[in-house]
Protein backbone atom coordinates (compact mmCIF):
# COMPACT_ATOMS: atom_id res chain seq x y z
CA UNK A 1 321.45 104.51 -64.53
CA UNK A 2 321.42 101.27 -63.25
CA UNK A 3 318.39 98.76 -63.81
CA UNK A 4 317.96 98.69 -59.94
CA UNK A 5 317.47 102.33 -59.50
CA UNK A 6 315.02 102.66 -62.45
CA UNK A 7 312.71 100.13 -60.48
CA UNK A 8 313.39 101.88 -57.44
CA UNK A 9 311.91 104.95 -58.80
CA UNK A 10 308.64 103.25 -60.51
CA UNK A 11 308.43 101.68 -57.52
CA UNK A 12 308.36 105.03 -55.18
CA UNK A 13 306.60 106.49 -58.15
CA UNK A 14 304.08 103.84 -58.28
CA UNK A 15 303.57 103.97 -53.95
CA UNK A 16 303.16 107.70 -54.09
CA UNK A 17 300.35 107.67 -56.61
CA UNK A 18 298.76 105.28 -54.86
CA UNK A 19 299.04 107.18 -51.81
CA UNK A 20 297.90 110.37 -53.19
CA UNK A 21 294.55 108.70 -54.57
CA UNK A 22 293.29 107.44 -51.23
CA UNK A 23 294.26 111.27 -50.16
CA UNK A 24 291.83 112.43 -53.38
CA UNK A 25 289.15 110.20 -51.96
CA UNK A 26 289.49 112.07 -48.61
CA UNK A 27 289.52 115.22 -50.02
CA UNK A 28 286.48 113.97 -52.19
CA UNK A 29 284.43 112.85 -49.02
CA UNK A 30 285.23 116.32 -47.18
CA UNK A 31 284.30 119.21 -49.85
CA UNK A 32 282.63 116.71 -52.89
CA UNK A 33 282.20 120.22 -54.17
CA UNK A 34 285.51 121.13 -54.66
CA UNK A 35 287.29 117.72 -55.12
CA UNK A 36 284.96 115.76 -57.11
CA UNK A 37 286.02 112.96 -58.55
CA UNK A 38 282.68 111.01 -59.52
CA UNK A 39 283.48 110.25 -63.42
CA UNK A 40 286.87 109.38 -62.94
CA UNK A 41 290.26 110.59 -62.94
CA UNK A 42 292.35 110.86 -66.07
CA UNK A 43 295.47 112.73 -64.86
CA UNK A 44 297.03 113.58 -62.25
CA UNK A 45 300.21 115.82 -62.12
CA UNK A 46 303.00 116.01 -59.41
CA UNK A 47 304.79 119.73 -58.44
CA UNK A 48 306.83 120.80 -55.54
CA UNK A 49 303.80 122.87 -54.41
CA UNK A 50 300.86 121.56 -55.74
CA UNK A 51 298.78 118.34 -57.04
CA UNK A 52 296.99 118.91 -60.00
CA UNK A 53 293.75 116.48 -61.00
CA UNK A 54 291.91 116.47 -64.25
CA UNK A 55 288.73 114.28 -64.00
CA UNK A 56 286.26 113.67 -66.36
CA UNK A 57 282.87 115.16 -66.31
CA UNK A 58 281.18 113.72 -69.37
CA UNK A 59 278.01 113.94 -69.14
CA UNK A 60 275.14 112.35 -71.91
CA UNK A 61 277.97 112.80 -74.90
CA UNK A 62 279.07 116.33 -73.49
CA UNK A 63 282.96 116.11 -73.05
CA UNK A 64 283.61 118.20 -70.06
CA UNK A 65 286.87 118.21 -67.65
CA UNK A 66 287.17 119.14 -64.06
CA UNK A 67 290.23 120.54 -62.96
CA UNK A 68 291.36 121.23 -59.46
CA UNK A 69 294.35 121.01 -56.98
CA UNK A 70 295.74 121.21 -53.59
CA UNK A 71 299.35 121.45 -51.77
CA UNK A 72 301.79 118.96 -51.94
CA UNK A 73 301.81 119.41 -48.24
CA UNK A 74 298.48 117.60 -48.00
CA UNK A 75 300.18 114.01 -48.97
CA UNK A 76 301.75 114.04 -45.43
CA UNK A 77 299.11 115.09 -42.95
CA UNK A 78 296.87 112.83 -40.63
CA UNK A 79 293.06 112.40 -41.25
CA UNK A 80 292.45 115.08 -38.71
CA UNK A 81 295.23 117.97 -40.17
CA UNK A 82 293.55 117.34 -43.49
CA UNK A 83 290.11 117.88 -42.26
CA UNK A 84 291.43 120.95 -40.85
CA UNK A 85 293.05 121.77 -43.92
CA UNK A 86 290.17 121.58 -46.19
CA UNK A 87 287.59 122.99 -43.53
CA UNK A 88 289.99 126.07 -43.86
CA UNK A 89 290.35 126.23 -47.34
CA UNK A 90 286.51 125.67 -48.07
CA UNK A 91 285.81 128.94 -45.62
CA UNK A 92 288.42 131.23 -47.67
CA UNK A 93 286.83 130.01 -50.93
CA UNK A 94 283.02 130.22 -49.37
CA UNK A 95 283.95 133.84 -48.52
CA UNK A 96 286.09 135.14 -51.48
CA UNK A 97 282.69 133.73 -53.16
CA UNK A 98 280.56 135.84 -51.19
CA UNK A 99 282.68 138.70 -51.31
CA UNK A 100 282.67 138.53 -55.49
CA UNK A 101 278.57 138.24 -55.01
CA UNK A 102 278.18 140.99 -52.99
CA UNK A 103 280.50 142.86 -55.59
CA UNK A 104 278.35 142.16 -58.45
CA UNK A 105 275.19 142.79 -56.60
CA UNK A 106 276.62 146.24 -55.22
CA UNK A 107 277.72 147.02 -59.19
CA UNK A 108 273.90 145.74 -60.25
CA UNK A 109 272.42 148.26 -57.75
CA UNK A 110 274.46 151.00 -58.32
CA UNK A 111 274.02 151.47 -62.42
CA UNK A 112 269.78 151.10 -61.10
CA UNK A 113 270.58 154.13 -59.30
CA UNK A 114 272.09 155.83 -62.01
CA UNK A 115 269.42 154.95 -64.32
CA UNK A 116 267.04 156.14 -61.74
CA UNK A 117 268.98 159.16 -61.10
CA UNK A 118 269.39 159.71 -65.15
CA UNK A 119 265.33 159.39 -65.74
CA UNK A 120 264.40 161.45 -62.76
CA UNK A 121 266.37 164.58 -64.30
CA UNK A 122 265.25 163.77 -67.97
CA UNK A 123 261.49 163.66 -66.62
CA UNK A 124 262.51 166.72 -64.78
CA UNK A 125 263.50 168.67 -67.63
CA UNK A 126 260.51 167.13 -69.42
CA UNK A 127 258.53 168.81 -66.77
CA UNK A 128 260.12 172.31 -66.71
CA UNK A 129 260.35 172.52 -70.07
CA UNK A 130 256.29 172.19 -70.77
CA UNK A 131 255.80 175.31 -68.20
C-alpha cells in the first residue's frame, strides 16, 4: 500500500472520529441519561451497524465504565432526524422499562396472594381441626 493511501485513510479515519464525537455530544445533550459522557470517553468502536462508547465513570477511587451505543446510521442525519431519532428510541426504552416494572410488581403481588391464599387455608384447617 502506498504511503499516500495510508494517510488517506488516517486522514478519513481521523475526520470521522471527529465527526462522530460532536454527534456523542448531541446525543449527550438530548437523553444525558442514556448517552452520558461526563467523565470522559476512553473508547470508542466503529461497526457497520452500530457505535459503541465506553466512558469512564470513576467515581471517589471506584473504577466504573459506562457502556452504550447507537446506529451507524446516526453519523449522517441532520440535528432535527437525530432529535427524532433519540426522542424515539428514549420512548421504546421508557416503555420496555415500564413494561419490566409492571412485570415485577405483577410477580411481587401475585406470590402475596399465594401466601395469603396458603395462610388462609392453614388457619382454616387450624380452625376445623380444634372443633
Amino acid at each position: 500500500m502506498k504511503a499516500e493511501k495510508i494517510q488517506q485513510i488516517i486522514d478519513d479515519y481521523n475526520a470521522l472520529e471527529d465527526h462522530t464525537l460532536k454527534v456523542i455530544d448531541k446525543l449527550g445533550m438530548l437523553d444525558s441519561k442514556m448517552y452520558s459522557t461526563k467523565r470522559g470517553i476512553d473508547n470508542i468502536t466503529f461497526d457497520k451497524k452500530e457505535i459503541g462508547v465506553e466512558c469512564d465513570y470513576s467515581w471517589g477511587g471506584d473504577i466504573d465504565r459506562h457502556y452504550f451505543s447507537f446506529p451507524t446510521s446516526f453519523l449522517s442525519m441532520t440535528d432535527k432526524q437525530l432529535e427524532k431519532a433519540v426522542v424515539v428510541e428514549k420512548e421504546k426504552r421508557e416503555e420496555e422499562e415500564r413494561k419490566k416494572k409492571e412485570q415485577i410488581e405483577k410477580e411481587i403481588r401475585l406470590k402475596q396472594e399465594q401466601q395469603e391464599r396458603l395462610q388462609y387455608e392453614r388457619l382454616k384447617k387450624k380452625y376445623e381441626n380444634s372443633n
